[in-house]
N, C-alpha and C. Protein backbone atom coordinates (compact mmCIF):
# COMPACT_ATOMS: atom_id res chain seq x y z
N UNK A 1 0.84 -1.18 0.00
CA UNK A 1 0.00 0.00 0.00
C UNK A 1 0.88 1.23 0.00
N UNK A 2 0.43 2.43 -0.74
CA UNK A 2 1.10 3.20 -0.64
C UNK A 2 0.90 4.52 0.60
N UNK A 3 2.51 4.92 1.26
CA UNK A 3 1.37 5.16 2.51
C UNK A 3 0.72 6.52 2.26
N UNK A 4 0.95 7.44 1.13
CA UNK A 4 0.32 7.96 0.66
C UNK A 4 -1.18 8.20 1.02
N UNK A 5 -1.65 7.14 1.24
CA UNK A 5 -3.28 6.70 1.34
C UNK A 5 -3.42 6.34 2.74
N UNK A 6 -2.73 6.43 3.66
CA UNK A 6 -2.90 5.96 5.19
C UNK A 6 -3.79 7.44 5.32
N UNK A 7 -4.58 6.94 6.30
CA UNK A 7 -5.73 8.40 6.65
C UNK A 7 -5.62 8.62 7.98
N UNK A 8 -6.60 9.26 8.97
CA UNK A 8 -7.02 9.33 10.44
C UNK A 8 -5.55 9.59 10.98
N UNK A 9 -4.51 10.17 10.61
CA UNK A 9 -3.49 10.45 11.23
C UNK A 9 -3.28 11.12 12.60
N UNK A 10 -3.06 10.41 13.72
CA UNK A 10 -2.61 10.77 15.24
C UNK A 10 -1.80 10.31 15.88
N UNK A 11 -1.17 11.64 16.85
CA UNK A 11 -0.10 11.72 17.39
C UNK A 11 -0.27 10.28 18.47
N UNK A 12 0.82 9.33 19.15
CA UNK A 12 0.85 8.27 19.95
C UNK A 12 0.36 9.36 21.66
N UNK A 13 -0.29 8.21 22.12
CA UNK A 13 -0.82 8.61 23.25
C UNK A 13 0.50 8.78 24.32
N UNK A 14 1.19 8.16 23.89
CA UNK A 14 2.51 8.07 24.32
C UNK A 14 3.86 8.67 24.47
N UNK A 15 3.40 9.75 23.20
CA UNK A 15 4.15 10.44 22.69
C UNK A 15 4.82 11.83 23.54
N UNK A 16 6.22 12.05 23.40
CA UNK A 16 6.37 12.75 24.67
C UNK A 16 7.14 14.06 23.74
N UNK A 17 6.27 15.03 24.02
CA UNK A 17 7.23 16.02 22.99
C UNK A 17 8.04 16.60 23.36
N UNK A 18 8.40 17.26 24.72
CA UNK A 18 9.32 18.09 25.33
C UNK A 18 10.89 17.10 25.13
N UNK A 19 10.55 15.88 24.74
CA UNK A 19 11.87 15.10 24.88
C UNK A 19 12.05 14.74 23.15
N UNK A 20 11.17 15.33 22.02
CA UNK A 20 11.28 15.41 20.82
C UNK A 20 10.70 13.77 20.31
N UNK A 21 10.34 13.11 21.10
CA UNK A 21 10.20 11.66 20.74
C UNK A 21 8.67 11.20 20.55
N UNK A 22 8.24 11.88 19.40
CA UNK A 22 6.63 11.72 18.84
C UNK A 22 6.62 10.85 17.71
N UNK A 23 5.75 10.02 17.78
CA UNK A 23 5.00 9.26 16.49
C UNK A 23 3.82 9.07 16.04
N UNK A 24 3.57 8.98 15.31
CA UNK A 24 2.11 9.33 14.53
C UNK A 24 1.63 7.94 14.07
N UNK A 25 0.13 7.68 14.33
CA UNK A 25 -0.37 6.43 13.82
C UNK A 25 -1.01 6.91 12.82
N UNK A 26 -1.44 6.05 11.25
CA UNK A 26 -2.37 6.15 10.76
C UNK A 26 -2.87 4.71 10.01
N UNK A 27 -4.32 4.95 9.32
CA UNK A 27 -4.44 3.15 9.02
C UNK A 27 -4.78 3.85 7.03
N UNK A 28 -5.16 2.16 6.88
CA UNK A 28 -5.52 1.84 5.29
C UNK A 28 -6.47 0.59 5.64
N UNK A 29 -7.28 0.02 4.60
CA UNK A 29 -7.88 -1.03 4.67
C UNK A 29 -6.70 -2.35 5.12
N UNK A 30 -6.87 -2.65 6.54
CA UNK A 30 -6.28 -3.93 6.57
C UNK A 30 -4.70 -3.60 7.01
N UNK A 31 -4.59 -2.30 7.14
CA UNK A 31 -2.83 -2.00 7.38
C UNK A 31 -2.61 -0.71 8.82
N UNK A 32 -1.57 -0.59 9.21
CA UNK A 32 -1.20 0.43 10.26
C UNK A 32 -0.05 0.70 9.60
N UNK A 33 0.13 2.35 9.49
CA UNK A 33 1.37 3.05 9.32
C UNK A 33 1.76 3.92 10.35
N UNK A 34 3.09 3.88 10.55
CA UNK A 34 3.54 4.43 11.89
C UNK A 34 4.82 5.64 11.18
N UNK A 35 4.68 7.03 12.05
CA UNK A 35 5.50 8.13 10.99
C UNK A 35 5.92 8.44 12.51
N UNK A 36 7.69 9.48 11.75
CA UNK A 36 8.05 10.20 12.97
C UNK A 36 7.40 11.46 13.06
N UNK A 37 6.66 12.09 14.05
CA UNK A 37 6.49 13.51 13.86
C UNK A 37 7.42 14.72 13.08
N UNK A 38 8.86 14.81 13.98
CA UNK A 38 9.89 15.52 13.79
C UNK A 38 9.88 15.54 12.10
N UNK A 39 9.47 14.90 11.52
CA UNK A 39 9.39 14.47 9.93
C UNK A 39 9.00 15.25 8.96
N UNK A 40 8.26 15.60 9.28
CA UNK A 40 6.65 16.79 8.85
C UNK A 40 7.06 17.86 7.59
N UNK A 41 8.71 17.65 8.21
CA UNK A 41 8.69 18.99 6.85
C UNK A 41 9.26 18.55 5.55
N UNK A 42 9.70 17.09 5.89
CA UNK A 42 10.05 16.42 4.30
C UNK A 42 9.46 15.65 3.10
N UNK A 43 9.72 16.35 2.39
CA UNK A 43 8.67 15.76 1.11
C UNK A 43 8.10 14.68 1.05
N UNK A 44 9.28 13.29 1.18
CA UNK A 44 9.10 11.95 1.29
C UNK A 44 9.54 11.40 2.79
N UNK A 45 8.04 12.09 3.27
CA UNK A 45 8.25 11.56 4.45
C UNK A 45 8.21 9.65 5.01
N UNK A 46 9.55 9.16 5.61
CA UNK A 46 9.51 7.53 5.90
C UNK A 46 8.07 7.23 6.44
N UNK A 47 7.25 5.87 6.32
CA UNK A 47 6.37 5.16 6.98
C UNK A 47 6.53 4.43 6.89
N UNK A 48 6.43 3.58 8.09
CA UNK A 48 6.64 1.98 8.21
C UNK A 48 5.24 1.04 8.30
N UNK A 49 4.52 0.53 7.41
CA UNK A 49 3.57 -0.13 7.08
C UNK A 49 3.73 -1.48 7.56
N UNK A 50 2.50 -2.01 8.12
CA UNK A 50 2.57 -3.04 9.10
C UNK A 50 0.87 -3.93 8.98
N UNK A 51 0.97 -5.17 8.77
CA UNK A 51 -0.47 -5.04 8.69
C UNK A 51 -1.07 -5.01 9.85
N UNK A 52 -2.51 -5.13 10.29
CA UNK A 52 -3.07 -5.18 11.03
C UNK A 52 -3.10 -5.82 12.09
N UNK A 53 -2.88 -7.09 11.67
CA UNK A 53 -2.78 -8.11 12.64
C UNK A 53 -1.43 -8.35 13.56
N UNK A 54 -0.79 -7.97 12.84
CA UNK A 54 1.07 -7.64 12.56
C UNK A 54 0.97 -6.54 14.11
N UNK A 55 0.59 -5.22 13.52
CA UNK A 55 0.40 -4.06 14.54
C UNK A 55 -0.69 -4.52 15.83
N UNK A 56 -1.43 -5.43 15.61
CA UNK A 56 -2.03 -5.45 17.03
C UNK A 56 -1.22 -6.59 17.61
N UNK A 57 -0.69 -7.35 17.22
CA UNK A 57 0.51 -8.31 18.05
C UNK A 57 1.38 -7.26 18.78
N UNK A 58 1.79 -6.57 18.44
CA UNK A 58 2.74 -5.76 18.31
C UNK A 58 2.26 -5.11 19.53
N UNK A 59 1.41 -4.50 19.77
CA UNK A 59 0.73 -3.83 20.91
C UNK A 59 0.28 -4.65 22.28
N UNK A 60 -0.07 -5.65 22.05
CA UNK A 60 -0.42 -7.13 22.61
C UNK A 60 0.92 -7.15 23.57
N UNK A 61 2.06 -7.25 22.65
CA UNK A 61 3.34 -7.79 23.19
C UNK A 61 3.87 -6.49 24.11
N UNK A 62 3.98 -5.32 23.70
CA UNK A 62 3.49 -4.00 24.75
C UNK A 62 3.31 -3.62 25.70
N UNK A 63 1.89 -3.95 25.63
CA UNK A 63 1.14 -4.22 26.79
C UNK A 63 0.72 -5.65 27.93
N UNK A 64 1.36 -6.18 27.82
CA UNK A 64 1.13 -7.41 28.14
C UNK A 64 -0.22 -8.09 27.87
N UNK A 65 -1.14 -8.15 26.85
CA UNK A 65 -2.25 -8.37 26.69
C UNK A 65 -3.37 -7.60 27.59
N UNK A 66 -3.07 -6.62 28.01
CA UNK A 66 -3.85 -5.78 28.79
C UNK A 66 -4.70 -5.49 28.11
């Protein structure tokens, strides 16, 4: 997918800005893309595309299944 097309873009609940260390979630049908904030001002900004199931393991493992 191109992340081009990732939508609903928000900052991580987690995200701590005074220490510069923000990331941004957004989705696609079936996918999670994850961006650096600090990023914002470059053309081709990096995203790391992950599918769904992929990204909620991922959170699972995190959180301890909480």
């Amino acid at each position: 997918m191109d992340p081009q097309q990732l939508t609903g873009w928000h900052k991580s609940s987690h995200s701590h800005f005074e220490e510069n260390a923000c990331v941004e979630v957004g989705t696609g049908p079936g996918v999670v893309g994850v961006r650096d904030t600090k990023q914002a001002a470059l053309a081709a900004r990096p995203v790391l595309v992950y599918s769904a199931g992929a990204f909620a393991a991922f959170l699972a493992h995190l959180t301890g299944g909480r």
